[in-house]
Protein backbone atom coordinates (compact mmCIF):
# COMPACT_ATOMS: atom_id res chain seq x y z
CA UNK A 1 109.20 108.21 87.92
CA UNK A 2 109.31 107.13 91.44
CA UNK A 3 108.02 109.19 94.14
CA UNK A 4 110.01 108.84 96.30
CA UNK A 5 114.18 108.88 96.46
CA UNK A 6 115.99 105.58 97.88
CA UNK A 7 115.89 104.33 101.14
CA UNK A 8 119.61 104.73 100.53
CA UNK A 9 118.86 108.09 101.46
CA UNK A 10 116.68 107.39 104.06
CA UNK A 11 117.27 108.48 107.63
CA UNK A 12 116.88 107.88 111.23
CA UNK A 13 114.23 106.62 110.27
CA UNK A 14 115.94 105.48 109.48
CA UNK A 15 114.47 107.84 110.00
CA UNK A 16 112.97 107.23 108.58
CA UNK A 17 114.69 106.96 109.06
CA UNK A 18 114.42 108.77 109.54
CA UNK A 19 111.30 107.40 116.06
CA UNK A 20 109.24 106.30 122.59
CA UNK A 21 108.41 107.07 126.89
CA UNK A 22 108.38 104.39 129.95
CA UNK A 23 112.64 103.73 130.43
CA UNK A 24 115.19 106.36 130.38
CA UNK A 25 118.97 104.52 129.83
CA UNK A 26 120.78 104.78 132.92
CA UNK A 27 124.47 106.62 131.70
CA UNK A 28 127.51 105.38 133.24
CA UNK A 29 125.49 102.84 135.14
CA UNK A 30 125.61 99.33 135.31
CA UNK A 31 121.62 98.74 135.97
CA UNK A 32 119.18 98.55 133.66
CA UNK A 33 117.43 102.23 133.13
CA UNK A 34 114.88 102.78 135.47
CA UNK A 35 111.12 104.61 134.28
CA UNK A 36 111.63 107.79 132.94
CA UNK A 37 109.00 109.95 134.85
CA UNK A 38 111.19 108.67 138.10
CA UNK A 39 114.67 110.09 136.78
CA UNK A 40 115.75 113.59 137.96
CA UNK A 41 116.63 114.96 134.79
CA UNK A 42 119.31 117.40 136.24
CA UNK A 43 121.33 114.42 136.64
CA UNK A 44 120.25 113.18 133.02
CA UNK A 45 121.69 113.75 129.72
CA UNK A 46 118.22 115.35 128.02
CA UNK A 47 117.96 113.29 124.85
CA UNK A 48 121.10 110.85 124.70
CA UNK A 49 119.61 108.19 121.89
CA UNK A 50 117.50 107.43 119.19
CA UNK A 51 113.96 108.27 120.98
CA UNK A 52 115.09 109.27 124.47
CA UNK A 53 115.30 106.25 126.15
CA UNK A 54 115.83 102.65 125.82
CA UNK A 55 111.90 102.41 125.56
CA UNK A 56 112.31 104.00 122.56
CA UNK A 57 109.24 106.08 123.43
CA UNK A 58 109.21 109.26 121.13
CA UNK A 59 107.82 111.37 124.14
CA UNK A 60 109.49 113.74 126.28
CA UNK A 61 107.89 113.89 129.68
CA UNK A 62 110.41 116.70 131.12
CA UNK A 63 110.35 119.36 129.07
CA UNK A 64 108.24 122.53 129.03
CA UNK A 65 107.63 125.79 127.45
CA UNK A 66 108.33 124.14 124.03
CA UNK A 67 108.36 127.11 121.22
CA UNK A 68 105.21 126.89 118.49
CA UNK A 69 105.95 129.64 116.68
CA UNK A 70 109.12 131.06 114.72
CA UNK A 71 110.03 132.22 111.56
CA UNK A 72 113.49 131.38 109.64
CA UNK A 73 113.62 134.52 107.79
CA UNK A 74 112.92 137.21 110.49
CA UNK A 75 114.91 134.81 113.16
CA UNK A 76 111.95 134.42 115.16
CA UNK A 77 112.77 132.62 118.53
CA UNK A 78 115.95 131.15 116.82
CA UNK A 79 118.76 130.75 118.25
CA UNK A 80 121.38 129.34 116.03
CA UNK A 81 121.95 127.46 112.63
CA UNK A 82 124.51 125.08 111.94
CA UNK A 83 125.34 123.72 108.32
CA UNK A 84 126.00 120.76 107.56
CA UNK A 85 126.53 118.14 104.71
CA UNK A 86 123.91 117.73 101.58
CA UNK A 87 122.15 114.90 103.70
CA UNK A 88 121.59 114.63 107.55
CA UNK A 89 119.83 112.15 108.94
CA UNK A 90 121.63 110.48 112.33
CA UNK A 91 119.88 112.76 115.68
CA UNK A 92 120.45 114.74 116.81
CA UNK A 93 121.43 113.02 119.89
CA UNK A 94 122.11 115.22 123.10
CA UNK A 95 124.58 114.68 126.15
CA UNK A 96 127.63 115.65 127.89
CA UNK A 97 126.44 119.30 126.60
CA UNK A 98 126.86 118.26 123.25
CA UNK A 99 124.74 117.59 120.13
CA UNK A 100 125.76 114.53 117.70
CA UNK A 101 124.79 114.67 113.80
CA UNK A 102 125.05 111.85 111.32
CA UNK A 103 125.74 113.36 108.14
CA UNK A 104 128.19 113.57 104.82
CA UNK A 105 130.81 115.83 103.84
CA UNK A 106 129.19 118.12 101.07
CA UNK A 107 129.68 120.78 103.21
CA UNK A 108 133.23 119.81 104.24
CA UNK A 109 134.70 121.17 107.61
CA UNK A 110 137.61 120.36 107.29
CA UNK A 111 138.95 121.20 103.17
CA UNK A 112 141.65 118.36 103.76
CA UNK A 113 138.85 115.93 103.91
CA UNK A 114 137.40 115.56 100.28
CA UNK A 115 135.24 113.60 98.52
CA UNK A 116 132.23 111.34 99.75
CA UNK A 117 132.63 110.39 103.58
CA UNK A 118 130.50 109.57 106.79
CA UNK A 119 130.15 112.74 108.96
CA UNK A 120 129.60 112.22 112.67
CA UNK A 121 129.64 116.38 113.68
CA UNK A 122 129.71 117.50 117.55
CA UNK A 123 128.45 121.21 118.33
CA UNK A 124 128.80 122.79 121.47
CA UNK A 125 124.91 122.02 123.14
CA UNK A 126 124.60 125.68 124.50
CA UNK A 127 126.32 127.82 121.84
CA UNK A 128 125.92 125.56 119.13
CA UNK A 129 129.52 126.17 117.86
CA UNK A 130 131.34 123.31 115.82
CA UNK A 131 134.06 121.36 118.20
CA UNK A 132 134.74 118.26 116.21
CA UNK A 133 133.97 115.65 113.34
CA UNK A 134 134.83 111.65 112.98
CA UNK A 135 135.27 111.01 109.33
CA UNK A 136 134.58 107.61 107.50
CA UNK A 137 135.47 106.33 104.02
CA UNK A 138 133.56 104.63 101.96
CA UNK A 139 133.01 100.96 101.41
CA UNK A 140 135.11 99.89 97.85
CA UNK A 141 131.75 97.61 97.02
CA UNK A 142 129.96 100.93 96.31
CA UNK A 143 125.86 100.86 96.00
CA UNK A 144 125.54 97.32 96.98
CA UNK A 145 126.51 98.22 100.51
CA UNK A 146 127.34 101.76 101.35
CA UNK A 147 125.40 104.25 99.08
CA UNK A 148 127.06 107.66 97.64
CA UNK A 149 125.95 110.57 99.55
CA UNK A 150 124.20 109.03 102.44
CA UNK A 151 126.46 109.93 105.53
CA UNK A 152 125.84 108.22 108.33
CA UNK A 153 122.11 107.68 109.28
CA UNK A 154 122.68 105.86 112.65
CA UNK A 155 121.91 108.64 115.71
CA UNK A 156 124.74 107.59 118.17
CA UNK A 157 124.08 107.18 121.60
CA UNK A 158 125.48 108.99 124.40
CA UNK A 159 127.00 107.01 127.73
CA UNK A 160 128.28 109.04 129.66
CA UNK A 161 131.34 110.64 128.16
CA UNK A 162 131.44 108.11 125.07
CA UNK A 163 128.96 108.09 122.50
CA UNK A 164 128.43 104.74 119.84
CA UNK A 165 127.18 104.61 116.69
CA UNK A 166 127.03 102.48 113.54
CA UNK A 167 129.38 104.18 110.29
CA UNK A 168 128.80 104.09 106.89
CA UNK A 169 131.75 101.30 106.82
CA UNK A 170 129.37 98.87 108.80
CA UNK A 171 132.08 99.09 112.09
CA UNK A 172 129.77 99.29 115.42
CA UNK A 173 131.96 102.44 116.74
CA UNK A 174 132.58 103.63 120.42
CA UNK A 175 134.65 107.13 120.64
CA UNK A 176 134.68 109.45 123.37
CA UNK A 177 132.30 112.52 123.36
CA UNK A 178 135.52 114.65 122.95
CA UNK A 179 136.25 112.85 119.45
CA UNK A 180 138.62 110.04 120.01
CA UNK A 181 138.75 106.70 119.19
CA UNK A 182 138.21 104.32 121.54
CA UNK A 183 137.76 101.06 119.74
CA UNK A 184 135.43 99.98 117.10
CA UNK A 185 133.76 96.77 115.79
CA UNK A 186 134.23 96.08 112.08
CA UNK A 187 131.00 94.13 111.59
CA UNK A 188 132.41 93.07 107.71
CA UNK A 189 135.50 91.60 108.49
CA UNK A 190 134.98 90.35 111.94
CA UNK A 191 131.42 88.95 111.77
CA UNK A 192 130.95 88.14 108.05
CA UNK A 193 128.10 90.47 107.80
CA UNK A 194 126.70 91.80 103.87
CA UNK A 195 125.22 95.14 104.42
CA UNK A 196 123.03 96.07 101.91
CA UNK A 197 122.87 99.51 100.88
CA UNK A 198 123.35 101.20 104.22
CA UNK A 199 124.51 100.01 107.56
CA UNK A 200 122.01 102.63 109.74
CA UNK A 201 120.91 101.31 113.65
CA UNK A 202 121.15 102.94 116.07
CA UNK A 203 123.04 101.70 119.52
CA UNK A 204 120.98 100.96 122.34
CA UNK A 205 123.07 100.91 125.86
CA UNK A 206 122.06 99.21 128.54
CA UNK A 207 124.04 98.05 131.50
CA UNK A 208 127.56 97.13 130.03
CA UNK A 209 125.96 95.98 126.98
CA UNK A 210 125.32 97.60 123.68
CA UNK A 211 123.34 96.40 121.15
CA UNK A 212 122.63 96.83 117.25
CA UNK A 213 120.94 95.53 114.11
CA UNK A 214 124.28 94.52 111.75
CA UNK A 215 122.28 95.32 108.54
CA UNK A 216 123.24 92.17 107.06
CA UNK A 217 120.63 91.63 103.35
CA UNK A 218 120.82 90.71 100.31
CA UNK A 219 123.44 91.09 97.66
CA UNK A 220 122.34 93.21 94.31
CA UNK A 221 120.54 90.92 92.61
CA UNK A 222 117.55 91.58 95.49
CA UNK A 223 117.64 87.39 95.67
CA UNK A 224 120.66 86.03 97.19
CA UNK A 225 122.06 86.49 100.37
CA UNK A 226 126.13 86.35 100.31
CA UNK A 227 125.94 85.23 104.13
CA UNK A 228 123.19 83.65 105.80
CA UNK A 229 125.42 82.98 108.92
CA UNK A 230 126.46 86.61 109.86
CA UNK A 231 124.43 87.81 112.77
CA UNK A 232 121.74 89.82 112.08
CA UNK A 233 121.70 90.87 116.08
CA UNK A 234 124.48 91.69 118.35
CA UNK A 235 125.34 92.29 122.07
CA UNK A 236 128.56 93.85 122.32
CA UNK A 237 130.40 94.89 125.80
CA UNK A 238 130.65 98.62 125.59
CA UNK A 239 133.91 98.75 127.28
CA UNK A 240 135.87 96.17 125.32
CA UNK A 241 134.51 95.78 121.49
CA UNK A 242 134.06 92.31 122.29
CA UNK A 243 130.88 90.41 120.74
CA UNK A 244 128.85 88.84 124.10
CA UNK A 245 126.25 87.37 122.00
CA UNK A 246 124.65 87.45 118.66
CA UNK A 247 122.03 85.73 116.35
CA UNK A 248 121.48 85.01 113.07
CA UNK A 249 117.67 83.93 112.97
CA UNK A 250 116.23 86.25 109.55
CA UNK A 251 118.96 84.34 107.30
CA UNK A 252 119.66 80.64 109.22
CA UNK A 253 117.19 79.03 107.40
CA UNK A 254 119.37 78.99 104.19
CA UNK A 255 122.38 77.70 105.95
CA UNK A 256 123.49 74.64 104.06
CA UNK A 257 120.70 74.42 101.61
CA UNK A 258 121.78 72.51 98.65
CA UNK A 259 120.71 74.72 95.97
CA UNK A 260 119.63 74.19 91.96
CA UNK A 261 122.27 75.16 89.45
CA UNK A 262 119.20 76.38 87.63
CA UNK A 263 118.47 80.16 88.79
CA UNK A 264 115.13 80.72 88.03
CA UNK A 265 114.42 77.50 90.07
CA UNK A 266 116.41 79.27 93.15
CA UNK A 267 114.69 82.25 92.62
CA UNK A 268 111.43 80.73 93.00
CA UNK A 269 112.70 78.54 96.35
CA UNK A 270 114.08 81.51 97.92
CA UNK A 271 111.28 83.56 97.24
CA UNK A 272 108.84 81.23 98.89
CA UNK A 273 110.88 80.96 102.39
CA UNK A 274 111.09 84.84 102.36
CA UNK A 275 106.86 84.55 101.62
CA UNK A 276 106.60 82.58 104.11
CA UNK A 277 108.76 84.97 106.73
CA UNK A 278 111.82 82.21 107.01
CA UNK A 279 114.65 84.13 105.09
CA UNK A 280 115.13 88.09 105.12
CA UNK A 281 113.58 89.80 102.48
CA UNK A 282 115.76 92.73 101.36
CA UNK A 283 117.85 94.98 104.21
CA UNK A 284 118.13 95.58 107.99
CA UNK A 285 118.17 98.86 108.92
CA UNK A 286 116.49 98.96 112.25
CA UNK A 287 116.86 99.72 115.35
CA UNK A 288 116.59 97.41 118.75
CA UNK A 289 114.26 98.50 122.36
CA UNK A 290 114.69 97.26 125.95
CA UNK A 291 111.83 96.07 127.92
CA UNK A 292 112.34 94.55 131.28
CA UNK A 293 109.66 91.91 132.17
CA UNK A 294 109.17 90.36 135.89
CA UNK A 295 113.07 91.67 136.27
CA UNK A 296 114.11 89.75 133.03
CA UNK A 297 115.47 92.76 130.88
CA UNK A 298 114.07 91.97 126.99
CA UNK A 299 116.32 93.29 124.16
CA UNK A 300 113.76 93.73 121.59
CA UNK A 301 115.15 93.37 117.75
CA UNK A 302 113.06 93.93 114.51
CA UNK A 303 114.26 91.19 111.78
CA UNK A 304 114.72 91.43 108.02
CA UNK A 305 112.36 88.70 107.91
CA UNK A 306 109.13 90.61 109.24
CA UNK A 307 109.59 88.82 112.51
CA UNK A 308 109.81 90.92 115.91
CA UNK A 309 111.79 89.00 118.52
CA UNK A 310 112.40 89.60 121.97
CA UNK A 311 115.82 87.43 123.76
CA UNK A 312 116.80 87.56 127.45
CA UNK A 313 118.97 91.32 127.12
CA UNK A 314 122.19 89.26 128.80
CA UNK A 315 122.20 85.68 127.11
CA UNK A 316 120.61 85.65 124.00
CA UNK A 317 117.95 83.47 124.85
CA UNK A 318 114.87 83.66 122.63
CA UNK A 319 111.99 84.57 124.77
CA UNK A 320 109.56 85.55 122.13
CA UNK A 321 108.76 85.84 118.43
CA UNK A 322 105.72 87.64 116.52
CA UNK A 323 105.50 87.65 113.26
CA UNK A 324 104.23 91.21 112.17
CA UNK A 325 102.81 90.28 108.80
CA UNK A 326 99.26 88.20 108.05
CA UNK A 327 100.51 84.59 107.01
CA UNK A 328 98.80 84.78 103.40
CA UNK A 329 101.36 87.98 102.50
CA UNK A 330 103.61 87.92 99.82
CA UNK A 331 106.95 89.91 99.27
CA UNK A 332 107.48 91.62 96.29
CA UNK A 333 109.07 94.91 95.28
CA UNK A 334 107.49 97.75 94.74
CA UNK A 335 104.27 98.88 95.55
CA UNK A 336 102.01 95.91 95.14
CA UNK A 337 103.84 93.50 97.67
CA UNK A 338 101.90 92.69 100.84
CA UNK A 339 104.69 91.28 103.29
CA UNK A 340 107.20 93.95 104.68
CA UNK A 341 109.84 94.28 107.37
CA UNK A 342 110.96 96.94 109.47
CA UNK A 343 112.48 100.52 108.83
CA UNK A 344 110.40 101.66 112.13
CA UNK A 345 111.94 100.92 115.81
CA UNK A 346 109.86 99.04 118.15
CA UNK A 347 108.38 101.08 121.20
CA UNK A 348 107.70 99.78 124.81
CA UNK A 349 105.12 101.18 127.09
CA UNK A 350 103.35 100.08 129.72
CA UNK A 351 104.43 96.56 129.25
CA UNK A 352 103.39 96.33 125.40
CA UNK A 353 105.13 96.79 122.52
CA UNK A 354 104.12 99.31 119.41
CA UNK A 355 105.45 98.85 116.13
CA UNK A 356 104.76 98.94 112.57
CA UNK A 357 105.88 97.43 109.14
CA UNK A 358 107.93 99.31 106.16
CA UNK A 359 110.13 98.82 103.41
CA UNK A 360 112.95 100.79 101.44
CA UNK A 361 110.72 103.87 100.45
CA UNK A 362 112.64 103.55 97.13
CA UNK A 363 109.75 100.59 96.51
CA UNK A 364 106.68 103.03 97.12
CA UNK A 365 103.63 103.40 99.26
CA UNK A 366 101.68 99.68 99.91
CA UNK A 367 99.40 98.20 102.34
CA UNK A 368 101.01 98.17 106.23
CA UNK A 369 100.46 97.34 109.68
CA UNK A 370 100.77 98.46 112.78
CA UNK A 371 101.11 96.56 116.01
CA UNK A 372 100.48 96.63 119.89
CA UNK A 373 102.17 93.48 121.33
CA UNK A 374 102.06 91.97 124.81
CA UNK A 375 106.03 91.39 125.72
CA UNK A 376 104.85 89.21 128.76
CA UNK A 377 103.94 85.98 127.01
CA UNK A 378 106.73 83.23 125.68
CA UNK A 379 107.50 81.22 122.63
CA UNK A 380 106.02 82.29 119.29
CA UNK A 381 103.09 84.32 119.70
CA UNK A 382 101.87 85.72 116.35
CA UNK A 383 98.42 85.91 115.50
CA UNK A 384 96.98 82.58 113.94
CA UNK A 385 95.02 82.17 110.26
CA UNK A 386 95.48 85.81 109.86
CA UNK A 387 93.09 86.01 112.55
CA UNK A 388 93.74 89.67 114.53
CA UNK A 389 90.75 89.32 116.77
CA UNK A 390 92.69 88.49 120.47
CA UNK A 391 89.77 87.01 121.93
CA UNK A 392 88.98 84.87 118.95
CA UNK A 393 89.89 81.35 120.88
CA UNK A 394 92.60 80.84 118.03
CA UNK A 395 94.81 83.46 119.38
CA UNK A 396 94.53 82.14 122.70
CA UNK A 397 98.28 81.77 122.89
CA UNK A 398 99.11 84.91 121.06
CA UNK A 399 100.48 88.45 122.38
CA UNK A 400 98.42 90.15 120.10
CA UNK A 401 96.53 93.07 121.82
CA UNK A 402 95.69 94.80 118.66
CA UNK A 403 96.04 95.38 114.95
CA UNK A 404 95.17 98.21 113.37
CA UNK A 405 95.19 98.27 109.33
CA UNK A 406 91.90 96.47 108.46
CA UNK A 407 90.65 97.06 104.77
CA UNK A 408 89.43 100.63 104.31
CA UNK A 409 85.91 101.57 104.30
CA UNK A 410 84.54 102.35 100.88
CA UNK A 411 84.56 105.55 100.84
CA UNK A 412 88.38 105.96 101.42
CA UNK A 413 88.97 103.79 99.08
CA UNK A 414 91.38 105.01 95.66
CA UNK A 415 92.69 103.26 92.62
CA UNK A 416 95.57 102.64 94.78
CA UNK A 417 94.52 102.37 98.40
CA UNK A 418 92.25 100.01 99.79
CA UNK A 419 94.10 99.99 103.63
CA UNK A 420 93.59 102.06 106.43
CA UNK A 421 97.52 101.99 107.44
CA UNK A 422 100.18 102.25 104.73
CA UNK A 423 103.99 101.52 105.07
CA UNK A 424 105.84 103.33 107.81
CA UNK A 425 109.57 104.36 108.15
CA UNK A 426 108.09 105.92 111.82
CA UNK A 427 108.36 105.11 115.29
CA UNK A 428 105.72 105.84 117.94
CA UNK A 429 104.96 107.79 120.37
CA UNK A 430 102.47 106.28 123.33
CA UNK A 431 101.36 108.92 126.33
CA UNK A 432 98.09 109.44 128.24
CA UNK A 433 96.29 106.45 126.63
CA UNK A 434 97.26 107.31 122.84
CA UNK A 435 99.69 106.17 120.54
CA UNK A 436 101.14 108.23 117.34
CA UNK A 437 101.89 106.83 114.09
CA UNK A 438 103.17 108.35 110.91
CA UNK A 439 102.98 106.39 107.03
CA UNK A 440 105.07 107.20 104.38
CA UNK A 441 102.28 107.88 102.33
CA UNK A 442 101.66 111.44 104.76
CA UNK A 443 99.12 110.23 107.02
CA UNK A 444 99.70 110.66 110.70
CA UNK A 445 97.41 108.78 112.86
CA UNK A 446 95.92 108.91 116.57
CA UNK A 447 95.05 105.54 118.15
CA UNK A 448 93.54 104.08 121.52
CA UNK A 449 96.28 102.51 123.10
CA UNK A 450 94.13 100.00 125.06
CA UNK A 451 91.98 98.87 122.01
CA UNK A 452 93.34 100.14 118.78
CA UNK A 453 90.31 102.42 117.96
CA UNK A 454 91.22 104.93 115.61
CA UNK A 455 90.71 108.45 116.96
CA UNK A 456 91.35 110.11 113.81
CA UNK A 457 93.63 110.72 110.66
CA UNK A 458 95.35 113.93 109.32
CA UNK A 459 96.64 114.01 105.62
CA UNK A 460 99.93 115.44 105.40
CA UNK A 461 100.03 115.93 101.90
CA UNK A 462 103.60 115.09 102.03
CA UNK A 463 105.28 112.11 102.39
CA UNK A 464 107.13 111.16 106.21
CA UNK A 465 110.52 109.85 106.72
CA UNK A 466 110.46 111.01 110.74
CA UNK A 467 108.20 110.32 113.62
CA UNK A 468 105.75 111.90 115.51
CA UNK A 469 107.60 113.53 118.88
CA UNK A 470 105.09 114.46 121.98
CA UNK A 471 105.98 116.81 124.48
CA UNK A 472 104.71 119.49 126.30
CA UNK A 473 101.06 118.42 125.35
CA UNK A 474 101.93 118.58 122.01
CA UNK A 475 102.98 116.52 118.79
CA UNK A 476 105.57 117.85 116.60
CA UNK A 477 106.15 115.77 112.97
CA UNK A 478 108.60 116.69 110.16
CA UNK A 479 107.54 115.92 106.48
CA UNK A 480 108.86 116.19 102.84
CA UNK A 481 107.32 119.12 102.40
CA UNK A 482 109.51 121.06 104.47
CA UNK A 483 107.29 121.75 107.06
CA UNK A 484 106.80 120.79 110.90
CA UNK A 485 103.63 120.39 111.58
CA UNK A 486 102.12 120.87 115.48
CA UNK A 487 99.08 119.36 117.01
CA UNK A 488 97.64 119.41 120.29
CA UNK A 489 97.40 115.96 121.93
CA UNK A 490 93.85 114.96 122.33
CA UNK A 491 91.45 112.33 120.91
CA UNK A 492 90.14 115.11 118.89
CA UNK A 493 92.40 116.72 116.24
CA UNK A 494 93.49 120.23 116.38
CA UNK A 495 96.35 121.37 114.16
CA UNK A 496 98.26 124.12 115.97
CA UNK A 497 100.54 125.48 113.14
CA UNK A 498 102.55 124.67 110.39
CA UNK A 499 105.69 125.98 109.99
CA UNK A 500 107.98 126.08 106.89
CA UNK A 501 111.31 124.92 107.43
CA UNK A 502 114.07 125.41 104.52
CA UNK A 503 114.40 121.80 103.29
CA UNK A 504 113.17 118.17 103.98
CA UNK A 505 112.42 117.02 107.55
CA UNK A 506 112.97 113.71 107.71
CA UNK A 507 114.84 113.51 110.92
CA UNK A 508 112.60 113.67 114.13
CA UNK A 509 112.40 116.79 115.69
CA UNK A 510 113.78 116.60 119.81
CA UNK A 511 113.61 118.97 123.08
CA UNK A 512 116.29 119.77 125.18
CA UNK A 513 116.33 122.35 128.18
CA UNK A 514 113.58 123.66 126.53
CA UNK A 515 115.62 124.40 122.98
CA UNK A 516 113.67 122.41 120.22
CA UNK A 517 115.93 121.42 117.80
CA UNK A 518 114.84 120.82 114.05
CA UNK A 519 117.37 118.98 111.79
CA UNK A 520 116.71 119.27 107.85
CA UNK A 521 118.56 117.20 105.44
CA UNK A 522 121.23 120.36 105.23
CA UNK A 523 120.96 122.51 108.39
CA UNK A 524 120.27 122.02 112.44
CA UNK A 525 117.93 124.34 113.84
CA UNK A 526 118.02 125.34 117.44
CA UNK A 527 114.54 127.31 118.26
CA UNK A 528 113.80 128.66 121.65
CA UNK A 529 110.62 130.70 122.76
CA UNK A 530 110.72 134.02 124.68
CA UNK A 531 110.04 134.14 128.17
C-alpha cells in the first residue's frame, strides 16, 4: 500500500502543499513591493499571502516573542480553536484583521450547504470568531480535475480589502475581505485550461497585476494532454478579471503535432518530449514569485515541464529559463522516475532564486533536487551535460550557483536511497546566510546559502507536506506525524521541542502580532505565550 495519500489531498504545499524573506507586497499600491526589513509593519497586513511576501521567503523578520511551548490538553498559551472541514490546507493567510482558510465542508457552517464543496472560511484575526464562508461546487468531471474532499488548497492573498484565490472549480477568484463577490475568472471556460486533479496556486499581487499557475495537465490516462494551448501562466488585472498576458510554454510543443493512430506509438512519442523537459509531465499545482532585477520586476513561474522561467512581470516577455532537472532524467511514475516538476514555490533572496523539485506525493519518495539560481542572467541558463559545477567552463553561460543533491555517501546509502535530497512539496526559507529545506521523505535540511554546503540533516521520522517557517531565531516545521517541530537557527542543529498537535500538519505554520497560528488538516490553532 502506498505511503502516502494523493497529492489530491495535498496542500499549500501545496502545501505541500502544503512554503520566503527579501519583498513584502505592497497592498493597495500600485508599485512593486519594496524589501521587507524596510516596511513599517504597523502599516502592513502581517502575513497577507502564501509565504509573506511576494519573495515568497518563508521568514518572518518582524515578529517576536514567538511561543515554544504549549499544550492542547491543559490549554497551555492557547488562545482559541476553530473547526473546520475534514481537510484544510489553503493559509492561513492574514489581513484586514482577518484570517483566510482553504478548506471543505465536512464540518458544514452553514447546514443549508451540503455535500462536498470548496470552503474559503474568514475568522475574526483577534477573537478568532467565524464571520463568513465562500462556497464552491464541484467540477461534474469528478477525479480527473477536482478531487472529492480536497477543499480548496490555494491560500488567497490579501490586497487590501479584497483577497484572491484559486477555487476548487479552477475560476481565479477576487471577493472582498467582507465576503462578496467581486468578479472571478473561470480559467475552464474562458481559457481552455484541463486541470488535473486539483486547481491549487496561490495568487501573487503585485502592482495591478495578479498572477497564477492555471493547473492545466494531463487528462486520466497520465499521457495525453486535452489542451496543449491553454495557458499554463497568467497575468490578470486585479481590478477588472481581464487576462493581460499569459503563456503556454510546458504544453506548446504538442500544438499541431500530427499524431499516430497507433497508441502505444503516441505513448512512446509523448513520453520522450516530456523526458526530454518539452511537454508537461503530469499537473501544475504551483505557485509563482516576484523578483525585481536592475528595476525590471521578474514574475517567476515553476512549469509542469520541470522548467523554471522567469518573464518581464508586465509583458510577458521571457527573460529566463532553467531547467531544474539533469538532462539524462527520465519521467516515470512512481518512485523510480528521475525527472520531476514542481509542487514547491520558488523563493527569491538576495538576488537568487531557491527552489526544489517534487511530484504528486501519491507517486512516493524518489531522488530530488534542490536549486540556488542567479535571476540576473538572460536566455536559457540551465546547467550543461548534467554538469552542476558553476565554474566548470561549460556552465559559463549558466545561472547556476549551486546544486545540492549529489549521490549519497555510502554510508547513507538504503535499498531505496542512494540521494542526499529526496522529492519536496516545500518551500524555503533563506535568512542570515542559510537556507531551509524540507523532503517528503521527513528530512529537513540546513544549507550554506553562498555555496550549497550542507550544514546538517534532521530525520523527521514523518513524512512533510509544509515548509520550514523562520522567525524569531527559530524554525518551526509541521509533519505527518502530528507534531511541530522547533529548532534554533544555527549552522549547528539544536532541536528545541516537539510538540504534539491533534492531527496532520501539513499546512505551514505563520506569526502574526506575535499569535502563532498552527493549522491541522481539521482545526486552526491560535497559540500565544505569556508575558
Amino acid at each position: 500500500m502506498n505511503r502516502y495519500p494523493s497529492f489530491r489531498r495535498l496542500l499549500a504545499a501545496l502545501g505541500a502543499l502544503t512554503i520566503m524573506a527579501a519583498v513584502v507586497v505592497a497592498a493597495a499600491m500600485n508599485r512593486p513591493a519594496a524589501p521587507q526589513d524596510k516596511v513599517d509593519a504597523s502599516k502592513a497586513d502581517p502575513w497577507p499571502m502564501w509565504g509573506g511576501t511576494v519573495s515568497r521567503n518563508q521568514v518572518n523578520l518582524r515578529e517576536k516573542n514567538v511561543p515554544v511551548k504549549w499544550d492542547l490538553e491543559n490549554k497551555e498559551n492557547v488562545l482559541w480553536v476553530q473547526e473546520l472541514g475534514s481537510k484544510a490546507y489553503g493559509g492561513p493567510a492574514i489581513g484586514d484583521g482577518k484570517i483566510f482558510i482553504g478548506t471543505n465542508n465536512q464540518g458544514p457552517r452553514d447546514p443549508k450547504v451540503k455535500g462536498d464543496k470548496g470552503i474559503v472560511m474568514c475568522f475574526e484575526e483577534g477573537t478568532g470568531k467565524f464571520l463568513w464562508q465562500r462556497v464552491h461546487n464541484k467540477l461534474p468531471s469528478g477525479n480527473v480535475q477536482d478531487w472529492p474532499l480536497e477543499g480548496i488548497c490555494s491560500t488567497p492573498a490579501v490586497d487590501g480589502k479584497k483577497i484572491y484565490y484559486v477555487s476548487n472549480d479552477c475560476k481565479l477568484v477576487c471577493a472582498t475581505t467582507d465576503g462578496k463577490d467581486v468578479w472571478a475568472l473561470d480559467m475552464i471556460k474562458d481559457l481552455g485550461v484541463f486541470p488535473h486533479n486539483l486547481s491549487t496556486s496561490s495568487p501573487m499581487i503585485v502592482g495591478d497585476l495578479v498572477y497564477a499557475v492555471t493547473s492545466n495537465g494531463v487528462n486520466e490516462n497520465h499521457i495525453d494532454i486535452p489542451a496543449p494551448a491553454a495557458p499554463s501562466f497568467i497575468a490578470v488585472n486585479k481590478n477588472t478579471g481581464k487576462v493581460v498576458w499569459h503563456n503556454n510554454d510546458p504544453s506548446k510543443n504538442l500544438i499541431g503535432l500530427k499524431l499516430s493512430k497507433d497508441a502505444n506509438e503516441n505513448k512512446a512519442f509523448i513520453k520522450a518530449l516530456v523526458d526530454k523537459g518539452e511537454v508537461l509531465m503530469h499537473g501544475q499545482w504551483a505557485s509563482p514569485a516576484y523578483a525585481e532585477v536592475n528595476g525590471q520586476g521578474q514574475v517567476i513561474f515553476p512549469g509542469g515541464d520541470g522548467w523554471l522561467r522567469s518573464f518581464d512581470a508586465k509583458t510577458g516577455d521571457l527573460v529566463w529559463k532553467f531547467d531544474c532537472n539533469p538532462k539524462s532524467s527520465k519521467y516515470q511514475l512512481g518512485g523510480k522516475g528521475t525527472r520531476s516538476d514542481f509542487i514547491s514555490t520558488p523563493v527569491v533572496h538576495n538576488n537568487k532564486v531557491f527552489i526544489g523539485v517534487g511530484q504528486d506525493p501519491e507517486h512516493d519518495e524518489g531522488i530530488g533536487h534542490f536549486w540556488c539560481i542567479d535571476v540576473a542572467k538572460k536566455g536559457d541558463v540551465s546547467p550543461l551535460k548534467d554538469i552542476f559545477d558553476p565554474k566548470n567552463p561549460v556552465n559559463k553561460s549558466s545561472a547556476l550557483v549551486w546544486h545540492y543533491g549529489e549521490p549519497a555517501p555510502k554510508e547513507w546509502r538504503t535499498d531505496d536511497r542512494d540521494y542526499v535530497f529526496g522529492r519536496t512539496l516545500s518551500t524555503a526559507a533563506a535568512h542570515d546566510g542559510l537556507v531551509y529545506i524540507a523532503e517528503l521523505a521527513g528530512f529537513l535540511h540546513c544549507i550554506d546559502e553562498a555555496t550549497g554546503q550542507q550544514y546538517w540533516v534532521h530525520n523527521c521520522q514523518q513524512a512533510i507536506w509544509s515548509s520550514p517557517y523562520w522567525v524569531d531565531g527559530k524554525i518551526y516545521l509541521g509533519t505527518d506525524g502530528r507534531e511541530v517541530l522547533i529548532f534554533e537557527h544555527g549552522k549547528k542543529k539544536k532541536l528545541l521541542d516537539t510538540i504534539e498537535m491533534s492531527g496532520k500538519v501539513r499546512a505551514t505554520t505563520v506569526v502574526a502580532h506575535n499569535v502563532l497560528y498552527v493549522l491541522t488538516e481539521n482545526k486552526l490553532y491560535a497559540i500565544k505565550a505569556k508575558t
